[in-house]
PDB file of N, CA and C in Angstrom:
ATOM      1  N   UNK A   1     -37.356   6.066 -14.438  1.00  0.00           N
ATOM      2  CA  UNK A   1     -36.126   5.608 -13.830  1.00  0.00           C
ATOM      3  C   UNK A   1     -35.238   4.996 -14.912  1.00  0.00           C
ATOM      4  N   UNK A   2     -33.745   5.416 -14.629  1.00  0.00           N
ATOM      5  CA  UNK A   2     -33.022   5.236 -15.948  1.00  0.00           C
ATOM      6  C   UNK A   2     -32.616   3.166 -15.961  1.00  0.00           C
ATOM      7  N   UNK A   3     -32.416   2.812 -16.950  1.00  0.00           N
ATOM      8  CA  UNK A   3     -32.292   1.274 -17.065  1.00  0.00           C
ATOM      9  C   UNK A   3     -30.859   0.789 -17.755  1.00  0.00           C
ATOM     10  N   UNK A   4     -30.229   0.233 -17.686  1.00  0.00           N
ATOM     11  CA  UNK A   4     -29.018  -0.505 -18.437  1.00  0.00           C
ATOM     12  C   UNK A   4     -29.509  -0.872 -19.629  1.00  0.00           C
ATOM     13  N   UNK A   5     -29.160  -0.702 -20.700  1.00  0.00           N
ATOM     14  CA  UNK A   5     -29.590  -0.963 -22.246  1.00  0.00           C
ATOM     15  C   UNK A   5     -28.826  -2.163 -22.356  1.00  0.00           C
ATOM     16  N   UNK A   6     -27.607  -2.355 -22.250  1.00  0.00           N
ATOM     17  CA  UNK A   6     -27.120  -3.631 -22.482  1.00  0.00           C
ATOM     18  C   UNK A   6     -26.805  -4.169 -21.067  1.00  0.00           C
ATOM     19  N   UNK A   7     -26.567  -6.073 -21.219  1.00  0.00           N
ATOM     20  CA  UNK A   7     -26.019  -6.054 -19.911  1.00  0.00           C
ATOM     21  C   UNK A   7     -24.284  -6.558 -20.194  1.00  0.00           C
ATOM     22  N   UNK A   8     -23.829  -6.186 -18.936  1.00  0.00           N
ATOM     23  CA  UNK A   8     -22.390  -6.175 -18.260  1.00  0.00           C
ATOM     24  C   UNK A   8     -21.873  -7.387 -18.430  1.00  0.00           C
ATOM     25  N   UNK A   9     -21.047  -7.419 -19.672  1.00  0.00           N
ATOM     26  CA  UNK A   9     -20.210  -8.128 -19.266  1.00  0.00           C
ATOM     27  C   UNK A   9     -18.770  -9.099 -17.978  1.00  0.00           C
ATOM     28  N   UNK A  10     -18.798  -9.962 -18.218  1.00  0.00           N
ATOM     29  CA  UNK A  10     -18.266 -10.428 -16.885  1.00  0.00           C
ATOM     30  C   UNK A  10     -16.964 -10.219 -16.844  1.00  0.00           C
ATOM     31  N   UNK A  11     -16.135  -9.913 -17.682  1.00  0.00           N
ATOM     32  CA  UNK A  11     -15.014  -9.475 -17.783  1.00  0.00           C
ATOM     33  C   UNK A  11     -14.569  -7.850 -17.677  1.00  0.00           C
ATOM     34  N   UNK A  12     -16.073  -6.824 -18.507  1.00  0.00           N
ATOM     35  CA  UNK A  12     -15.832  -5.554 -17.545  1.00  0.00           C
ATOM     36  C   UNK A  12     -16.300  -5.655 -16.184  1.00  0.00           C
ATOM     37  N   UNK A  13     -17.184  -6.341 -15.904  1.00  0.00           N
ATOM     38  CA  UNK A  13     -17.561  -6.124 -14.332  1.00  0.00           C
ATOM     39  C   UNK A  13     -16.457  -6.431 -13.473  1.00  0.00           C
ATOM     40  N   UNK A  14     -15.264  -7.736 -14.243  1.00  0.00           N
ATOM     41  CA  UNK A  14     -14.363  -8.036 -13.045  1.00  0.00           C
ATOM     42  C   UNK A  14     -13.325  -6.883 -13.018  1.00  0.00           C
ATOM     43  N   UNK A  15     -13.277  -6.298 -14.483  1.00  0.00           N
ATOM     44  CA  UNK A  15     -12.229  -5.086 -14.473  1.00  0.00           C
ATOM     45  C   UNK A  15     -12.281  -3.804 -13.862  1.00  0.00           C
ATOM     46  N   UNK A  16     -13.711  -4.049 -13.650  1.00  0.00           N
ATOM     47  CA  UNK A  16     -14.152  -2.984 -12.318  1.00  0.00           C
ATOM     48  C   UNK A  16     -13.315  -2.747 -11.119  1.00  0.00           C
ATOM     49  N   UNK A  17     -13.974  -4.195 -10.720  1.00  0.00           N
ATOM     50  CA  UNK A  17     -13.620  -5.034  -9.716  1.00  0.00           C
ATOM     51  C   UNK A  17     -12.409  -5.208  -9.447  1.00  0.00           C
ATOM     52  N   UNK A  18     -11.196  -5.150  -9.773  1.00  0.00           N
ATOM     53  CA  UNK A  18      -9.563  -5.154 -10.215  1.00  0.00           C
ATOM     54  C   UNK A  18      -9.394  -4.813  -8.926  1.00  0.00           C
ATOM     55  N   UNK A  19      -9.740  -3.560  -8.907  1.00  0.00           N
ATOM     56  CA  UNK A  19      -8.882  -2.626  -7.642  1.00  0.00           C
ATOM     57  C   UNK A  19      -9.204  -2.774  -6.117  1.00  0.00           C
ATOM     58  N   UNK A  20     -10.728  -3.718  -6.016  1.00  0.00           N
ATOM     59  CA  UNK A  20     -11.229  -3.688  -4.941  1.00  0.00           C
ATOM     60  C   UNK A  20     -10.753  -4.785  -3.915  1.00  0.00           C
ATOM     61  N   UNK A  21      -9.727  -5.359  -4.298  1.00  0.00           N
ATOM     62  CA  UNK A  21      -9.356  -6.493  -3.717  1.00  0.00           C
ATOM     63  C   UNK A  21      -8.497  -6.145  -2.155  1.00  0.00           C
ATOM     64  N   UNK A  22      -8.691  -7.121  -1.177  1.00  0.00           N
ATOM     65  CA  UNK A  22      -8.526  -6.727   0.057  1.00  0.00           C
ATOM     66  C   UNK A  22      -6.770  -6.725   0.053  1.00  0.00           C
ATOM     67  N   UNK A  23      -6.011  -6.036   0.621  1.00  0.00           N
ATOM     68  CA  UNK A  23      -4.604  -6.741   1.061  1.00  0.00           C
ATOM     69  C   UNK A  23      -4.262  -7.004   2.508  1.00  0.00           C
ATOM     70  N   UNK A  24      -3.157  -7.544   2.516  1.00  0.00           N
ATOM     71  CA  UNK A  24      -3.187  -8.230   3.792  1.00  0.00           C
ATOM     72  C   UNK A  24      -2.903  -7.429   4.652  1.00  0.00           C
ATOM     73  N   UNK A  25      -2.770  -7.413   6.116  1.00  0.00           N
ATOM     74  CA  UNK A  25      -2.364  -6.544   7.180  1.00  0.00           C
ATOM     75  C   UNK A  25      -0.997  -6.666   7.455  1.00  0.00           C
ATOM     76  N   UNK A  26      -0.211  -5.368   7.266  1.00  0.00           N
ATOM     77  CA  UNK A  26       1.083  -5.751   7.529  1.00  0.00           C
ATOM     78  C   UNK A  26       1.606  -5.847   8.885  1.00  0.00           C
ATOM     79  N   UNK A  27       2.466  -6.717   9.617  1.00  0.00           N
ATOM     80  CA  UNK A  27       2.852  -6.841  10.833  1.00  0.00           C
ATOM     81  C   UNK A  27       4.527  -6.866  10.719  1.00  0.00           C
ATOM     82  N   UNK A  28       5.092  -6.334  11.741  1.00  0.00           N
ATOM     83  CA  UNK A  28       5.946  -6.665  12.095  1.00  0.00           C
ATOM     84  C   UNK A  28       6.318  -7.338  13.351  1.00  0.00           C
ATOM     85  N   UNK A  29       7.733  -7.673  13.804  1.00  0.00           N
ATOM     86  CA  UNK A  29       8.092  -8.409  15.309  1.00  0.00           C
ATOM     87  C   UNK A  29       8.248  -7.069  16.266  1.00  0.00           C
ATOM     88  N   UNK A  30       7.808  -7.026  17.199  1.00  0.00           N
ATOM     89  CA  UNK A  30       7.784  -6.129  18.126  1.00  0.00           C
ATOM     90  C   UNK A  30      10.063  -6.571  18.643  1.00  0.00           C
ATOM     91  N   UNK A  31      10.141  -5.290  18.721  1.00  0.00           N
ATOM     92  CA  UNK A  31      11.741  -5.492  19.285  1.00  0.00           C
ATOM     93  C   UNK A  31      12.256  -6.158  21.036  1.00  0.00           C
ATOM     94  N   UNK A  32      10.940  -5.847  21.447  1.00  0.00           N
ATOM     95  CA  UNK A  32      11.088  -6.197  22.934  1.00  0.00           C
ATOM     96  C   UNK A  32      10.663  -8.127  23.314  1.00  0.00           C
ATOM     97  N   UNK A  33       9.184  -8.147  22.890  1.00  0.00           N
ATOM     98  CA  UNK A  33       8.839  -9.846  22.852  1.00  0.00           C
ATOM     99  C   UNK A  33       8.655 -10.587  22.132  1.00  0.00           C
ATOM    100  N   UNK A  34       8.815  -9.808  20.771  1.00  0.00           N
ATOM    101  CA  UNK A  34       8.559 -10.659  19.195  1.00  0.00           C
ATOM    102  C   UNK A  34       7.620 -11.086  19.310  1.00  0.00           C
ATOM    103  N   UNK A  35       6.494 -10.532  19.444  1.00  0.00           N
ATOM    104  CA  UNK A  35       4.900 -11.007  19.075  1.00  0.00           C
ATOM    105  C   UNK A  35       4.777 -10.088  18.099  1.00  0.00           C
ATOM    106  N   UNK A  36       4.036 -10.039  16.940  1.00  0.00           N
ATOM    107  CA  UNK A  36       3.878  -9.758  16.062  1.00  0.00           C
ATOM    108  C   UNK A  36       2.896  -8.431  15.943  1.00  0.00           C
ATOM    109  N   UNK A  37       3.264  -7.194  15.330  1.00  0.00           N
ATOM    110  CA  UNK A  37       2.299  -6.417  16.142  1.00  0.00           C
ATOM    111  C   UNK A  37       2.251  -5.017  14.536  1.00  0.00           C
ATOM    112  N   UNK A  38       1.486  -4.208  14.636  1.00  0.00           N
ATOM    113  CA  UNK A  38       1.421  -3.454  13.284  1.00  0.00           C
ATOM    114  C   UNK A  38       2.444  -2.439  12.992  1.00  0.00           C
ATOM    115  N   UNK A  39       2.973  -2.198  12.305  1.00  0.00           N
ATOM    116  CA  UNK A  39       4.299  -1.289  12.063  1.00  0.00           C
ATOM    117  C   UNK A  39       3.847  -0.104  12.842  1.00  0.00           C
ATOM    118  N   UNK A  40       4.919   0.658  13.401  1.00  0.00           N
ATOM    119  CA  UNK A  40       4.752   2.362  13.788  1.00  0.00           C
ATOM    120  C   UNK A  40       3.470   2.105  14.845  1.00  0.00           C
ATOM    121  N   UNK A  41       3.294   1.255  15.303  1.00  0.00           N
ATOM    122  CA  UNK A  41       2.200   1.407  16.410  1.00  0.00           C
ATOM    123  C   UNK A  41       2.971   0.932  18.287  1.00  0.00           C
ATOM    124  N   UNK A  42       1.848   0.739  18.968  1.00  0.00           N
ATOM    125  CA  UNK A  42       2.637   0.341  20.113  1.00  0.00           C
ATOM    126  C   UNK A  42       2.322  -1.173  20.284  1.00  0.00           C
ATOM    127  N   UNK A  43       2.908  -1.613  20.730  1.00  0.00           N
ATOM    128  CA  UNK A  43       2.837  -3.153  21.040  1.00  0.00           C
ATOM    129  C   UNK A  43       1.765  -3.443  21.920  1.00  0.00           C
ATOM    130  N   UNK A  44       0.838  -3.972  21.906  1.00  0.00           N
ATOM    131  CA  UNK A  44      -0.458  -4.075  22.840  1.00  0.00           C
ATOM    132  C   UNK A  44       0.043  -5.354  23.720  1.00  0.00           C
ATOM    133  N   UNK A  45       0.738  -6.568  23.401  1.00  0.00           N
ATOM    134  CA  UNK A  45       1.322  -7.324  24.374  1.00  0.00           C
ATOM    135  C   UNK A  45       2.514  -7.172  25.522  1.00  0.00           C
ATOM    136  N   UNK A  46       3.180  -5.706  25.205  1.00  0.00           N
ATOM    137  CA  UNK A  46       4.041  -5.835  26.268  1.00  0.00           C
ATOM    138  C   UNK A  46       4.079  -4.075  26.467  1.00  0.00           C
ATOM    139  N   UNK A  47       3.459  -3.248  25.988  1.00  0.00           N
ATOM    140  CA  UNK A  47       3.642  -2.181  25.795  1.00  0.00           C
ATOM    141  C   UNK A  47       4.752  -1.335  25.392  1.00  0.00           C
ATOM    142  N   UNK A  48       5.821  -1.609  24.517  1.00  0.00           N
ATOM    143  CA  UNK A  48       6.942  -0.882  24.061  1.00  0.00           C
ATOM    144  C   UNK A  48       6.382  -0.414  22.667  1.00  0.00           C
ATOM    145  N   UNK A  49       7.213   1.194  22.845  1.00  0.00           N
ATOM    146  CA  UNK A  49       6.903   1.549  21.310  1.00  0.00           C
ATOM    147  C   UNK A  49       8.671   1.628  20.705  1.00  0.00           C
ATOM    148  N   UNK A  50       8.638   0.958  20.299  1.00  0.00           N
ATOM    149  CA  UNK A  50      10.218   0.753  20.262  1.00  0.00           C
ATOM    150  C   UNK A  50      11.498   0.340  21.359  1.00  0.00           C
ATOM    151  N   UNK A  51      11.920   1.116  21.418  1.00  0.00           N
ATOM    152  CA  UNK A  51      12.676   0.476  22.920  1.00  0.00           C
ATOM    153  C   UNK A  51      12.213   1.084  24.197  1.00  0.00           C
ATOM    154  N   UNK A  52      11.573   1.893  24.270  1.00  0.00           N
ATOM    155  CA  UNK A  52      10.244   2.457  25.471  1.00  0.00           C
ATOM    156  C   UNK A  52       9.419   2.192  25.546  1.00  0.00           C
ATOM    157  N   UNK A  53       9.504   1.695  27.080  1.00  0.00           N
ATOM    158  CA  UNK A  53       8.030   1.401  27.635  1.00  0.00           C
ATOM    159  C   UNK A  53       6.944   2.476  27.732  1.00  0.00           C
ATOM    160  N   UNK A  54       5.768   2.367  27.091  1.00  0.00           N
ATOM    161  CA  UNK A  54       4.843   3.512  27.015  1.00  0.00           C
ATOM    162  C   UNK A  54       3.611   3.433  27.600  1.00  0.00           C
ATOM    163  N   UNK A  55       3.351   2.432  27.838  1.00  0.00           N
ATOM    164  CA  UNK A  55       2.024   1.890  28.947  1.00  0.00           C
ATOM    165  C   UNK A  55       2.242   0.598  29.740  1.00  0.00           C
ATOM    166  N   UNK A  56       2.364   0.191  30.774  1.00  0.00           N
ATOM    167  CA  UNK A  56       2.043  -0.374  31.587  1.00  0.00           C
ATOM    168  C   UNK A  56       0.828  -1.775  31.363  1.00  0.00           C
ATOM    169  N   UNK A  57       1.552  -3.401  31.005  1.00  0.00           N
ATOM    170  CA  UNK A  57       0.655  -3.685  30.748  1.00  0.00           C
ATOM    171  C   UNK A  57       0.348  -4.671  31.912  1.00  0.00           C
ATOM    172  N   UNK A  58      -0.860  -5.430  32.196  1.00  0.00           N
ATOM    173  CA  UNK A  58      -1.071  -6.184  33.130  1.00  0.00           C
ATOM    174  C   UNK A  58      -0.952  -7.514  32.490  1.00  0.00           C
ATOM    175  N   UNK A  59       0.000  -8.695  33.213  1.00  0.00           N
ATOM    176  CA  UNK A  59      -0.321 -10.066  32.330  1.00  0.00           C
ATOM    177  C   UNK A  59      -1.033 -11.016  32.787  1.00  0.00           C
TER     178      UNK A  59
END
């Protein structure tokens, strides 16, 4: 079984590591109740996908 001859530095391991970093979730204001909701999706609090109502929600 093959083995690491040297070990890893902590500065290449973090440069590895560079790219793996999480980003945040982007939200926008929904146009109908301004609750905050994910771009290009439908609003799960009031059901508008823009200025149409597209599901029916219960409150």
């Amino acid at each position: 079984m093959a083995l690491p001859k040297k070990k890893i530095s902590r500065a290449r391991r973090g440069t590895r590591r560079a790219h793996q970093a999480l980003s945040p979730v982007a939200t926008v204001s929904c146009p109908n109740c301004n609750e905050p909701k994910r771009p290009h999706r439908l609003c799960l609090s009031c059901g508008h996908y823009g200025e149409k109502q597209v599901i029916e929600v219960d409150y």
